[in-house]
PDB file of N, CA and C in Angstrom:
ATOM      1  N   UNK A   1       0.849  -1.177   0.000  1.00  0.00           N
ATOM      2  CA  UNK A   1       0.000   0.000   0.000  1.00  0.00           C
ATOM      3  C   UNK A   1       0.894   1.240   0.000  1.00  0.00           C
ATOM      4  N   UNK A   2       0.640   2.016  -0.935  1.00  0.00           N
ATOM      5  CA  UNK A   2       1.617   3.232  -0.830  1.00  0.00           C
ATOM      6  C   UNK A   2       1.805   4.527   0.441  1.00  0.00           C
ATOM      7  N   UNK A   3       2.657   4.909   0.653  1.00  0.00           N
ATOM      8  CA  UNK A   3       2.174   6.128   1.511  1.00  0.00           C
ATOM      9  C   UNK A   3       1.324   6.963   1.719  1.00  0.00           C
ATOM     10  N   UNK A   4       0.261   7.127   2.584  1.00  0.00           N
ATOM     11  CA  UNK A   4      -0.324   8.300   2.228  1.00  0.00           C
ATOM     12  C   UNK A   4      -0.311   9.585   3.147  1.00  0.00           C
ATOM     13  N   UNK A   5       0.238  11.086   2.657  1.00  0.00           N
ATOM     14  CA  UNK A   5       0.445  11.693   3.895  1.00  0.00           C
ATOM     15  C   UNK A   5      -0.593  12.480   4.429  1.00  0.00           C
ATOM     16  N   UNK A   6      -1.652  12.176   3.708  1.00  0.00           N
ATOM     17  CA  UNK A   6      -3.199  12.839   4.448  1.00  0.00           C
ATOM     18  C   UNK A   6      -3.635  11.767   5.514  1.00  0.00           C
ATOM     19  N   UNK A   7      -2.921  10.524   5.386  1.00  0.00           N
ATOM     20  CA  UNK A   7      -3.020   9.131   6.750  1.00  0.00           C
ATOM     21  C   UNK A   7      -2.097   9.256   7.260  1.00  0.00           C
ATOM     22  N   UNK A   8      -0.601   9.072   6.796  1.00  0.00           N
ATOM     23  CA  UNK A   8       0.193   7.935   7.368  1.00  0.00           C
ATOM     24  C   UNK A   8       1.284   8.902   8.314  1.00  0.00           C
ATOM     25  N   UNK A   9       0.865  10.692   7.738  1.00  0.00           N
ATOM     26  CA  UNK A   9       1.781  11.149   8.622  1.00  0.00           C
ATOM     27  C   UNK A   9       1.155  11.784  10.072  1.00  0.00           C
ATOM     28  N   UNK A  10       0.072  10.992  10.769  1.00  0.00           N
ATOM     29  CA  UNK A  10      -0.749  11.433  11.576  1.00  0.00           C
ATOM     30  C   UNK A  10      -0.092  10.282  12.709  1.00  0.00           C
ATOM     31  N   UNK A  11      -0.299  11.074  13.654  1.00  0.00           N
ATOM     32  CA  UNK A  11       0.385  10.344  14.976  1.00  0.00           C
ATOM     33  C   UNK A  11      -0.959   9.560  15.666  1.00  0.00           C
ATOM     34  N   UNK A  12      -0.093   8.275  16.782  1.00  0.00           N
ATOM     35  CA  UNK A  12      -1.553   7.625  16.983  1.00  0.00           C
ATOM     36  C   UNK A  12      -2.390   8.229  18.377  1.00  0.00           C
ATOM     37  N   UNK A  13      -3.164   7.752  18.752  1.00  0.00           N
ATOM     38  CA  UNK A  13      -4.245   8.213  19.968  1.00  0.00           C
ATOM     39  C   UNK A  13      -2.934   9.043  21.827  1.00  0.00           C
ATOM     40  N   UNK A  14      -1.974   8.147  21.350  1.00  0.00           N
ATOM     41  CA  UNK A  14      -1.287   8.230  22.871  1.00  0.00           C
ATOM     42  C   UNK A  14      -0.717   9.646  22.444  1.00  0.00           C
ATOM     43  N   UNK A  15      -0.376  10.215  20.998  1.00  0.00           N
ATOM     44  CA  UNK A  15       0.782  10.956  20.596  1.00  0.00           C
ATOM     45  C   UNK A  15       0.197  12.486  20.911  1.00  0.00           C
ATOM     46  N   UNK A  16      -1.265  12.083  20.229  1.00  0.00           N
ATOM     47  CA  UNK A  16      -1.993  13.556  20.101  1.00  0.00           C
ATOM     48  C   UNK A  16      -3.638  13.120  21.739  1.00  0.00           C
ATOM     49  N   UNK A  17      -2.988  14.207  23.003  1.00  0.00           N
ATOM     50  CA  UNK A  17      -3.587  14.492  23.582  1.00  0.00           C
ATOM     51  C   UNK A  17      -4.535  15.282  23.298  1.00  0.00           C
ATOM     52  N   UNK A  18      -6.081  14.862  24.172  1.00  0.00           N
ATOM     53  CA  UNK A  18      -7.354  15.991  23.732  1.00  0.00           C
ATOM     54  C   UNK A  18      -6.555  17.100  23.996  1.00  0.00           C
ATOM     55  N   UNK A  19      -6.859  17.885  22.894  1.00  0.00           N
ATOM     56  CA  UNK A  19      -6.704  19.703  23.102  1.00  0.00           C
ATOM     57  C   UNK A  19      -7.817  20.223  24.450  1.00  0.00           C
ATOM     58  N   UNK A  20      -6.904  21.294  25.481  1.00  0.00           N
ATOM     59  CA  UNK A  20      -7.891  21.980  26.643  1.00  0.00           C
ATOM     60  C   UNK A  20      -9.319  22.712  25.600  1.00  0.00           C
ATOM     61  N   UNK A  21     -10.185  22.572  26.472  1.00  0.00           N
ATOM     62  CA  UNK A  21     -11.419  23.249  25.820  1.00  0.00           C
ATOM     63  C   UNK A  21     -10.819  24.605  25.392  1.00  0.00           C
ATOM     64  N   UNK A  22     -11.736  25.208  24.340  1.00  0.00           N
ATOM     65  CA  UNK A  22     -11.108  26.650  24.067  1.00  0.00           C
ATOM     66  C   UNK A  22     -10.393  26.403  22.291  1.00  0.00           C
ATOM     67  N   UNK A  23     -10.163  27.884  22.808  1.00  0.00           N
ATOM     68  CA  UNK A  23      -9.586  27.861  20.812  1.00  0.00           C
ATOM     69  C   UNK A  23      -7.740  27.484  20.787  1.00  0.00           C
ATOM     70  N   UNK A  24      -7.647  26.597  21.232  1.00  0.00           N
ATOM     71  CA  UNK A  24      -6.144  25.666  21.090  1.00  0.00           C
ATOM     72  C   UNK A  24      -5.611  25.124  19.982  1.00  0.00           C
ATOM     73  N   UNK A  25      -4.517  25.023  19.518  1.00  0.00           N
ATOM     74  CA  UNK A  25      -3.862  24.087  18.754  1.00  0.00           C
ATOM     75  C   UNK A  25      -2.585  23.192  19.196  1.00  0.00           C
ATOM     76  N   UNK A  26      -2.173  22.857  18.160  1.00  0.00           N
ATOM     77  CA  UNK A  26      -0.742  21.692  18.964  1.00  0.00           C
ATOM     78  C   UNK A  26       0.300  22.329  18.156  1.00  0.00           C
ATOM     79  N   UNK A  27       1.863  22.793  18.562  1.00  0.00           N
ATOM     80  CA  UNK A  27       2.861  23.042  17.824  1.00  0.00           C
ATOM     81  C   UNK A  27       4.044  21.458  18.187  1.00  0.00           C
ATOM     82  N   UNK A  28       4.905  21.902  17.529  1.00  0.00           N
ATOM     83  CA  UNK A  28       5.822  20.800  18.362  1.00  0.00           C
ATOM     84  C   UNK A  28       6.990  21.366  18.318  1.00  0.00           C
ATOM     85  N   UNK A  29       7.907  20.901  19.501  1.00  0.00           N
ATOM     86  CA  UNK A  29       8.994  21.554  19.965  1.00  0.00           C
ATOM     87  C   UNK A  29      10.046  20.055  19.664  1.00  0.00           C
ATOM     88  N   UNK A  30      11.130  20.669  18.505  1.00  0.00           N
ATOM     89  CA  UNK A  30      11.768  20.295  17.498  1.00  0.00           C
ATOM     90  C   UNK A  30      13.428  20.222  18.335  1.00  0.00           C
ATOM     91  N   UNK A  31      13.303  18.934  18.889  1.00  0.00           N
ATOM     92  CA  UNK A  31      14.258  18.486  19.714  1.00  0.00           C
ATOM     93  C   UNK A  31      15.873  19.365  18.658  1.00  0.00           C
ATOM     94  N   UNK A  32      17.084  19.240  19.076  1.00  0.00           N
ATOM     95  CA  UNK A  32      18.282  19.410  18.663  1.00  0.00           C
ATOM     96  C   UNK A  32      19.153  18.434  18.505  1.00  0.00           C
ATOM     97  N   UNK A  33      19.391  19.086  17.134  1.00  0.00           N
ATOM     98  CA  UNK A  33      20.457  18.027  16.201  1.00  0.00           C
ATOM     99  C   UNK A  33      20.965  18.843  14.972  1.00  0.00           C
ATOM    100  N   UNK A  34      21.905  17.879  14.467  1.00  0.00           N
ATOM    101  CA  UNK A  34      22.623  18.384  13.085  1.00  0.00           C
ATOM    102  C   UNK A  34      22.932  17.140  12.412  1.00  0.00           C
ATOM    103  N   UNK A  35      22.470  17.742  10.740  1.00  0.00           N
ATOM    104  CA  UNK A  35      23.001  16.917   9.553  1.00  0.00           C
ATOM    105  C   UNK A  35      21.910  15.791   9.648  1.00  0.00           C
ATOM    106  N   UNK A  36      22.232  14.139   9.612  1.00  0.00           N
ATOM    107  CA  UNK A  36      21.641  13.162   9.834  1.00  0.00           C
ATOM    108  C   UNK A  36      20.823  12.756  10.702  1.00  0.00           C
ATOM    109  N   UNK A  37      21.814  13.296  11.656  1.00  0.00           N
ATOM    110  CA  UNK A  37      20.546  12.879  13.056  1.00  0.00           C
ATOM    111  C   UNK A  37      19.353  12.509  13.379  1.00  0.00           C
ATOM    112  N   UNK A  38      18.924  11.398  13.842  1.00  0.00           N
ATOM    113  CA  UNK A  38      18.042  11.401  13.604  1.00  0.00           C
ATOM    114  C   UNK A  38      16.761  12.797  14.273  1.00  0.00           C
ATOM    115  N   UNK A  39      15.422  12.485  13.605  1.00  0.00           N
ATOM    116  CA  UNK A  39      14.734  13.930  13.924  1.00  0.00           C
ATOM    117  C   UNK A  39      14.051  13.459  15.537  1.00  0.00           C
ATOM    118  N   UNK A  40      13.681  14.248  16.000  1.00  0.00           N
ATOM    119  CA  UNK A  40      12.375  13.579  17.332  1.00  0.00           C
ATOM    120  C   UNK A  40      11.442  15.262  17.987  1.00  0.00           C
ATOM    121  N   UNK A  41      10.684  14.592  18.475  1.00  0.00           N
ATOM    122  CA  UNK A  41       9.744  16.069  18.571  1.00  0.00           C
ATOM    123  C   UNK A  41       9.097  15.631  19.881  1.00  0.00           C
ATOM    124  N   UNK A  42       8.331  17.101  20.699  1.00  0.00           N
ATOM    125  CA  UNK A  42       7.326  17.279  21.279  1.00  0.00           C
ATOM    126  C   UNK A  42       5.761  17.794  21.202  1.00  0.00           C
ATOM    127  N   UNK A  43       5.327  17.177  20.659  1.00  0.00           N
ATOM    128  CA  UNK A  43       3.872  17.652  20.493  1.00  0.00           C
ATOM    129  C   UNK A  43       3.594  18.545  22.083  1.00  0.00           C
ATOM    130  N   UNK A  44       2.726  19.756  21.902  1.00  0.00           N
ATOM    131  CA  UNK A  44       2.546  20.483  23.205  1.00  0.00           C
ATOM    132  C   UNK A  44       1.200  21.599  22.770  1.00  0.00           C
ATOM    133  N   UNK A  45       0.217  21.900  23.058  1.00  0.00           N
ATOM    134  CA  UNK A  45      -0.694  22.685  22.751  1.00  0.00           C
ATOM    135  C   UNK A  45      -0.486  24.154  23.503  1.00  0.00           C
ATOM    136  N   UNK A  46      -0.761  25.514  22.582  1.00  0.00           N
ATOM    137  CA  UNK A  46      -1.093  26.469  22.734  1.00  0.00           C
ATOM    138  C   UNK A  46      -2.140  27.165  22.248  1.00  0.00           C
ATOM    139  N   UNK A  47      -2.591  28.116  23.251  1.00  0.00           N
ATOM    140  CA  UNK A  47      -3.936  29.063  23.210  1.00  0.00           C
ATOM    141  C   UNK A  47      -4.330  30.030  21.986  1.00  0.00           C
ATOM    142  N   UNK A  48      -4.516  30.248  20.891  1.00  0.00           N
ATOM    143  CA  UNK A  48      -4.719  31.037  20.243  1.00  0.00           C
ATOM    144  C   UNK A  48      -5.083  32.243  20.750  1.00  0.00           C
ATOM    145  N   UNK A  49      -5.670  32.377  21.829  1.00  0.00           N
ATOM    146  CA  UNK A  49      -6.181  33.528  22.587  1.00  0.00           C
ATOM    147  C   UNK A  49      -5.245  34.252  23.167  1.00  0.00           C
ATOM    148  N   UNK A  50      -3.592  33.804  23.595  1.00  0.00           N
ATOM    149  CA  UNK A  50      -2.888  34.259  24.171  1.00  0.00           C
ATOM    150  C   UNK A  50      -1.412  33.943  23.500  1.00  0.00           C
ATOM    151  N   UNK A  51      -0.585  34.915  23.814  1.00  0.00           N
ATOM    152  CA  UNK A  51       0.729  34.877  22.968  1.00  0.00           C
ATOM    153  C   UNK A  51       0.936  33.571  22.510  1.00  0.00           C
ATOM    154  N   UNK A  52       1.641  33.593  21.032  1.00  0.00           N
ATOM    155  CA  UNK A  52       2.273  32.540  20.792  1.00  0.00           C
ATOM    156  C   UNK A  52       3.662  32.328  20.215  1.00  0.00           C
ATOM    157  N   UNK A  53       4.467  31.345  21.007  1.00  0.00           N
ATOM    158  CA  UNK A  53       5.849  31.185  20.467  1.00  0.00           C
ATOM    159  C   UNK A  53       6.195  30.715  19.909  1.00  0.00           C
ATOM    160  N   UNK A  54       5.594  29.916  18.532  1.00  0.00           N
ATOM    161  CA  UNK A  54       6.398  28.881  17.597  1.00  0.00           C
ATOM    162  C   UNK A  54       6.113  29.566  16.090  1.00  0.00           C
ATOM    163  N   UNK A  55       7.180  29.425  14.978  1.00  0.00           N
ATOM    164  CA  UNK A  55       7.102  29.548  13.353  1.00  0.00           C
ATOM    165  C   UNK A  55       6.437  28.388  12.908  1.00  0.00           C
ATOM    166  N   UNK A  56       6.010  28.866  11.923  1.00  0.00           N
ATOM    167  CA  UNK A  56       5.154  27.851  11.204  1.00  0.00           C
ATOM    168  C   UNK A  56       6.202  27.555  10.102  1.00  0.00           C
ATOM    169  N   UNK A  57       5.899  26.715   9.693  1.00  0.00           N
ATOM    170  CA  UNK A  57       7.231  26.234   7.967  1.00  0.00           C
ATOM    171  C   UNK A  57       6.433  26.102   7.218  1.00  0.00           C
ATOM    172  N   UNK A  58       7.052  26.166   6.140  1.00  0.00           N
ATOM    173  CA  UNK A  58       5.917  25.776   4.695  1.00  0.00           C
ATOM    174  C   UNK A  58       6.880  25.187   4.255  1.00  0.00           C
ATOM    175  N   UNK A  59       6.512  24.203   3.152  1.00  0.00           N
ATOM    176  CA  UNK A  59       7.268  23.174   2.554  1.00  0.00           C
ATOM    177  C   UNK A  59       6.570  23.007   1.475  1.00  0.00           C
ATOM    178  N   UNK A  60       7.020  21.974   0.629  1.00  0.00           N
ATOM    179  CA  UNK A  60       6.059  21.413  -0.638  1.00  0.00           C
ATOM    180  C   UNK A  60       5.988  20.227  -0.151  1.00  0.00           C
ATOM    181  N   UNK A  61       5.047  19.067  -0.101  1.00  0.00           N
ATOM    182  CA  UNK A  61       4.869  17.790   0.439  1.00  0.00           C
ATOM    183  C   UNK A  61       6.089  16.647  -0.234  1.00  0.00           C
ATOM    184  N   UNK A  62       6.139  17.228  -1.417  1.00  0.00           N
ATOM    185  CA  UNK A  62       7.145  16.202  -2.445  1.00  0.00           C
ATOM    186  C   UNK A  62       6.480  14.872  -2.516  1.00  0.00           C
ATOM    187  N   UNK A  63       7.550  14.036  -3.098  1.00  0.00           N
ATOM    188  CA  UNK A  63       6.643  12.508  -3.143  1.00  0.00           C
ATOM    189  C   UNK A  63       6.346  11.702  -1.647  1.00  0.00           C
ATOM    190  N   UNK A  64       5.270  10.991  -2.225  1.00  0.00           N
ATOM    191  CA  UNK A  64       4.711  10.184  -1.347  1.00  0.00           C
ATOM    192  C   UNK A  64       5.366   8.624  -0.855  1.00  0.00           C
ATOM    193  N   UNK A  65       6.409   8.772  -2.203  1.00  0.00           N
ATOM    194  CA  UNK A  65       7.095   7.350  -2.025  1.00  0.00           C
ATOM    195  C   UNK A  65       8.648   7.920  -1.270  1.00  0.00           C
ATOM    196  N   UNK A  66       9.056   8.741  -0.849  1.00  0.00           N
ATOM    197  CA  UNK A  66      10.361   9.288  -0.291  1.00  0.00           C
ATOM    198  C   UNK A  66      10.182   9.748   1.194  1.00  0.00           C
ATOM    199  N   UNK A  67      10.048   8.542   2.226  1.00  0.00           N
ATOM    200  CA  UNK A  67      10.037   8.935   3.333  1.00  0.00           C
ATOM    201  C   UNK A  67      10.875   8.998   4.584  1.00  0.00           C
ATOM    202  N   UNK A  68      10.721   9.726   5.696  1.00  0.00           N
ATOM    203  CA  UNK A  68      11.727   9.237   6.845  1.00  0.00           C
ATOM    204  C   UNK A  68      11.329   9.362   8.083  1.00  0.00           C
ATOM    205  N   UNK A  69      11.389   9.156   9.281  1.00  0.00           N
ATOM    206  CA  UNK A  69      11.209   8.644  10.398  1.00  0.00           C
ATOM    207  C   UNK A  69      11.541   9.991  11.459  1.00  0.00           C
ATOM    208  N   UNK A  70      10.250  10.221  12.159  1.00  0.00           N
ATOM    209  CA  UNK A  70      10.506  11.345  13.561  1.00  0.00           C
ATOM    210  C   UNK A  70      10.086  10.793  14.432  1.00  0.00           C
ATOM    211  N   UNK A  71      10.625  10.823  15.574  1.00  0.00           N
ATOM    212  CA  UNK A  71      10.234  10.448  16.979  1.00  0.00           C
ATOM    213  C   UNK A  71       9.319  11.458  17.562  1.00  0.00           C
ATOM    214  N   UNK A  72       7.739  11.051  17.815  1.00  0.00           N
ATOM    215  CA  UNK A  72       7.408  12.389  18.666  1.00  0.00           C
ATOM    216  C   UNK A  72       6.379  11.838  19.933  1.00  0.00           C
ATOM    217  N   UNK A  73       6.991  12.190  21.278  1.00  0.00           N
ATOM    218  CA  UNK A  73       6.011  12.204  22.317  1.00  0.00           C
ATOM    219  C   UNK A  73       6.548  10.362  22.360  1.00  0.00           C
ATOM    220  N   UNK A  74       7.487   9.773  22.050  1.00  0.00           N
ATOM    221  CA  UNK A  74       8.055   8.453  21.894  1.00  0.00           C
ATOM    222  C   UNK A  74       7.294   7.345  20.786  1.00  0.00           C
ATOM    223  N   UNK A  75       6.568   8.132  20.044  1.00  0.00           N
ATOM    224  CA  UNK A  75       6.096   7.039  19.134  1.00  0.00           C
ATOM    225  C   UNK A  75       7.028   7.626  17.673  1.00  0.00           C
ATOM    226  N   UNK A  76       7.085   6.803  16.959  1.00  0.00           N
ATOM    227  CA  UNK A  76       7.785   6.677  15.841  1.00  0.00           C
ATOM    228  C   UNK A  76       7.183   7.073  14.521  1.00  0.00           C
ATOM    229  N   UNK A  77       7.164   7.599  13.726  1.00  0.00           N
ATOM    230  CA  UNK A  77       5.813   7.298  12.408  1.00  0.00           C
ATOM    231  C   UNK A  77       6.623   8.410  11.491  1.00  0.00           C
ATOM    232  N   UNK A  78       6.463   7.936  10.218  1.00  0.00           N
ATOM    233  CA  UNK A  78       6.875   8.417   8.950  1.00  0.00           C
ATOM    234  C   UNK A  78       6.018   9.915   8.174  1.00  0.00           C
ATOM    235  N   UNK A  79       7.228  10.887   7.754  1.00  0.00           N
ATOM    236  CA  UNK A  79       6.916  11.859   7.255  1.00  0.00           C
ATOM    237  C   UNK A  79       7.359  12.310   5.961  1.00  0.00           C
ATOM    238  N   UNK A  80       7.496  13.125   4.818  1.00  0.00           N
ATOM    239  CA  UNK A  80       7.414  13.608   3.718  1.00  0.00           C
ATOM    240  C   UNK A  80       9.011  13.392   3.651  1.00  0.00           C
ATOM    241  N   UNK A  81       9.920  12.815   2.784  1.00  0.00           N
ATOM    242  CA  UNK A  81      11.183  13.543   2.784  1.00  0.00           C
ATOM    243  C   UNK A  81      11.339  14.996   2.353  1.00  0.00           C
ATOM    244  N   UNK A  82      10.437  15.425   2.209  1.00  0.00           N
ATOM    245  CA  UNK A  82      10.455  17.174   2.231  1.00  0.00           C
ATOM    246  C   UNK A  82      10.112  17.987   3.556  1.00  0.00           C
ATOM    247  N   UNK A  83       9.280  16.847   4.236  1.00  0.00           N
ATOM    248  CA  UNK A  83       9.248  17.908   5.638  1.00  0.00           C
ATOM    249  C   UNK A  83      10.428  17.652   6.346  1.00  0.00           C
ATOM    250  N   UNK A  84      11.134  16.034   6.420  1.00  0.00           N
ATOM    251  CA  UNK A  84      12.053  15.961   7.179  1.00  0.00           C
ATOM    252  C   UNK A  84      13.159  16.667   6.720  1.00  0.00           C
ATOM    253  N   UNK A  85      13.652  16.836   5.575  1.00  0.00           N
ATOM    254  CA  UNK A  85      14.309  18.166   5.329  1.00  0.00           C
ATOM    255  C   UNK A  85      14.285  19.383   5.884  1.00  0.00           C
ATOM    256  N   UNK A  86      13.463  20.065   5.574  1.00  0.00           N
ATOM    257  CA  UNK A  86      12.230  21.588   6.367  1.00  0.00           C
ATOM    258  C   UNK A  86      13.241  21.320   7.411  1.00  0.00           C
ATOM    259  N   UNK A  87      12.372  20.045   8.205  1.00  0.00           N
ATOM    260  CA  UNK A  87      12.952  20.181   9.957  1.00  0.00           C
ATOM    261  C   UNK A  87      14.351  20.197  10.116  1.00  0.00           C
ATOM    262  N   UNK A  88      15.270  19.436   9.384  1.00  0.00           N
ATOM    263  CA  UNK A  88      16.921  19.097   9.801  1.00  0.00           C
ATOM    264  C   UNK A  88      17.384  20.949   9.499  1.00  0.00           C
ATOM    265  N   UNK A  89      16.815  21.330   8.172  1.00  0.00           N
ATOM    266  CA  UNK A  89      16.983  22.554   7.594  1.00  0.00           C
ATOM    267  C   UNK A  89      17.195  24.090   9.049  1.00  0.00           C
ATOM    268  N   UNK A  90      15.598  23.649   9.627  1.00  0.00           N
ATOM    269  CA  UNK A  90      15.733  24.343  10.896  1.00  0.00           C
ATOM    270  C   UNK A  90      15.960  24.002  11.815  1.00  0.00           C
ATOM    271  N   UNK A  91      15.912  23.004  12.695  1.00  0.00           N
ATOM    272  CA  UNK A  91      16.224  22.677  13.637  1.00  0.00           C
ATOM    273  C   UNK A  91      17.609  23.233  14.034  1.00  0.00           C
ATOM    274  N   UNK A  92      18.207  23.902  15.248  1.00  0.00           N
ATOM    275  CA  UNK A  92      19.713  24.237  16.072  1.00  0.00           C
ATOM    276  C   UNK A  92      20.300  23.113  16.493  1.00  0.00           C
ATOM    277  N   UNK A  93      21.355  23.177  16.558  1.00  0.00           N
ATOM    278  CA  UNK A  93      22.115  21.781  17.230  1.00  0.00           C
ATOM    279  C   UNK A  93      22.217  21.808  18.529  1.00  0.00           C
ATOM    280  N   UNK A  94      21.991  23.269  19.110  1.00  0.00           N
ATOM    281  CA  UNK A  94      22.107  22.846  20.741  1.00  0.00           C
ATOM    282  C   UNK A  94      20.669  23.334  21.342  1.00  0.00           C
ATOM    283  N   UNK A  95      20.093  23.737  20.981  1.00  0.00           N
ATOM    284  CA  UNK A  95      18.143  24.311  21.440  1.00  0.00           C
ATOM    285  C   UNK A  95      17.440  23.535  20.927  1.00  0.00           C
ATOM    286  N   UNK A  96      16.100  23.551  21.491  1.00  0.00           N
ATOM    287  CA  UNK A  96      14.829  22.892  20.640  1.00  0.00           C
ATOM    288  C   UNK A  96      14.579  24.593  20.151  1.00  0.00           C
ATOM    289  N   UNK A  97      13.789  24.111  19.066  1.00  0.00           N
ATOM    290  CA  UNK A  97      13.187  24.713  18.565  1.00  0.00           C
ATOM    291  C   UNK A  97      11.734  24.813  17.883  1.00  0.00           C
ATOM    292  N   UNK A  98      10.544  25.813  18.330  1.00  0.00           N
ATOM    293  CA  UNK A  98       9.208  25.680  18.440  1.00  0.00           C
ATOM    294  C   UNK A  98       8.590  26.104  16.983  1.00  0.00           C
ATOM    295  N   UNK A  99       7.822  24.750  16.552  1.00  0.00           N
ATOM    296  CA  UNK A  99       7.179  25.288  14.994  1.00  0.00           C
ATOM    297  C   UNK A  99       6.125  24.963  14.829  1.00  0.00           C
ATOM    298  N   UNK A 100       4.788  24.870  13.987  1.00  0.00           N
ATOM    299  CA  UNK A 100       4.151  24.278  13.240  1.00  0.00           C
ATOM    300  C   UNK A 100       3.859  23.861  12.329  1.00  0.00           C
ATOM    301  N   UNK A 101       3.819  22.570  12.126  1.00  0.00           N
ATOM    302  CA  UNK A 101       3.596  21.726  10.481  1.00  0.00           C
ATOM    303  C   UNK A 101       2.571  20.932  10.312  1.00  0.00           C
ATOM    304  N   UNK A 102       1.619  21.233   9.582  1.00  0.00           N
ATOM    305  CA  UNK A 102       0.543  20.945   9.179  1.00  0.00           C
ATOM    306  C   UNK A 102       0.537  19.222   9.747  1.00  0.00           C
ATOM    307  N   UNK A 103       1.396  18.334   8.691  1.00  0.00           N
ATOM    308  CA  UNK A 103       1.107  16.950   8.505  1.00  0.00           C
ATOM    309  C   UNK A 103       1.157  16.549  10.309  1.00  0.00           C
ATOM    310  N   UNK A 104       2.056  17.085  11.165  1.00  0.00           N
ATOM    311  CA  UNK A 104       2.466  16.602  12.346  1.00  0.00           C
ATOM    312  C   UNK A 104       1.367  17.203  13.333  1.00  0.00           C
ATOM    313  N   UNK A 105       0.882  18.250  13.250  1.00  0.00           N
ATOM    314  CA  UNK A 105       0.574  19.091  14.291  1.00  0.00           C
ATOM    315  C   UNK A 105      -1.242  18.751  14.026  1.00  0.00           C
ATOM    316  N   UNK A 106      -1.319  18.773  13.073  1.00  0.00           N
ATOM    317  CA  UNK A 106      -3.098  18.534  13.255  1.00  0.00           C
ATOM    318  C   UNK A 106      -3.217  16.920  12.894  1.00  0.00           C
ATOM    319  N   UNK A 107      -4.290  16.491  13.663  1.00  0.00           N
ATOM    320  CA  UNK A 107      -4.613  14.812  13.821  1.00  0.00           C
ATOM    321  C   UNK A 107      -5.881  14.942  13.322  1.00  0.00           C
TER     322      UNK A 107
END
């Protein structure tokens, strides 16, 4: 069955906690690394109603058959080789760093 990233890049039930009532979303905080490394993340929700600290990225999805592997919240699951790019692209080698990406952040 081929990839699909409107499915396959969605995290499972343990990864994505109910959002607090209210107008919330989820960013994720983009552990530190360089080059290869592998990627890993924190899923974490913030308030739309009140300041917010993370960039959003834009990317192009690229193919569906070119994928690679992020750790987030300790589960494992496959993403775009164009987003995992995006992320190595930004991610610092010694900070996390706070973003939002569509395929990861909304379930």
């Amino acid at each position: 069955m081929p990839f699909d990233p409107l499915q396959d890049t969605h995290l499972d039930a343990d990864t994505y906690k109910e959002l607090p009532p209210g107008n919330f979303i989820r960013y994720l905080v983009l552990s530190p690394g360089s080059g290869a490394e592998p990627l890993a993340c924190e899923l974490k929700a913030a308030s739309l109603d009140g300041e917010l600290d993370f960039e959003a990225i834009s990317y192009v999805w690229g193919s569906e058959e070119k994928t690679e592997e992020i750790s987030c919240n300790g589960s494992t699951r496959e993403i775009t080789a164009n987003l995992a790019a995006a992320l190595r692209r930004v991610r610092h080698a010694s900070e996390t760093r706070s973003l939002w990406a569509d395929s990861i952040c909304i379930d």
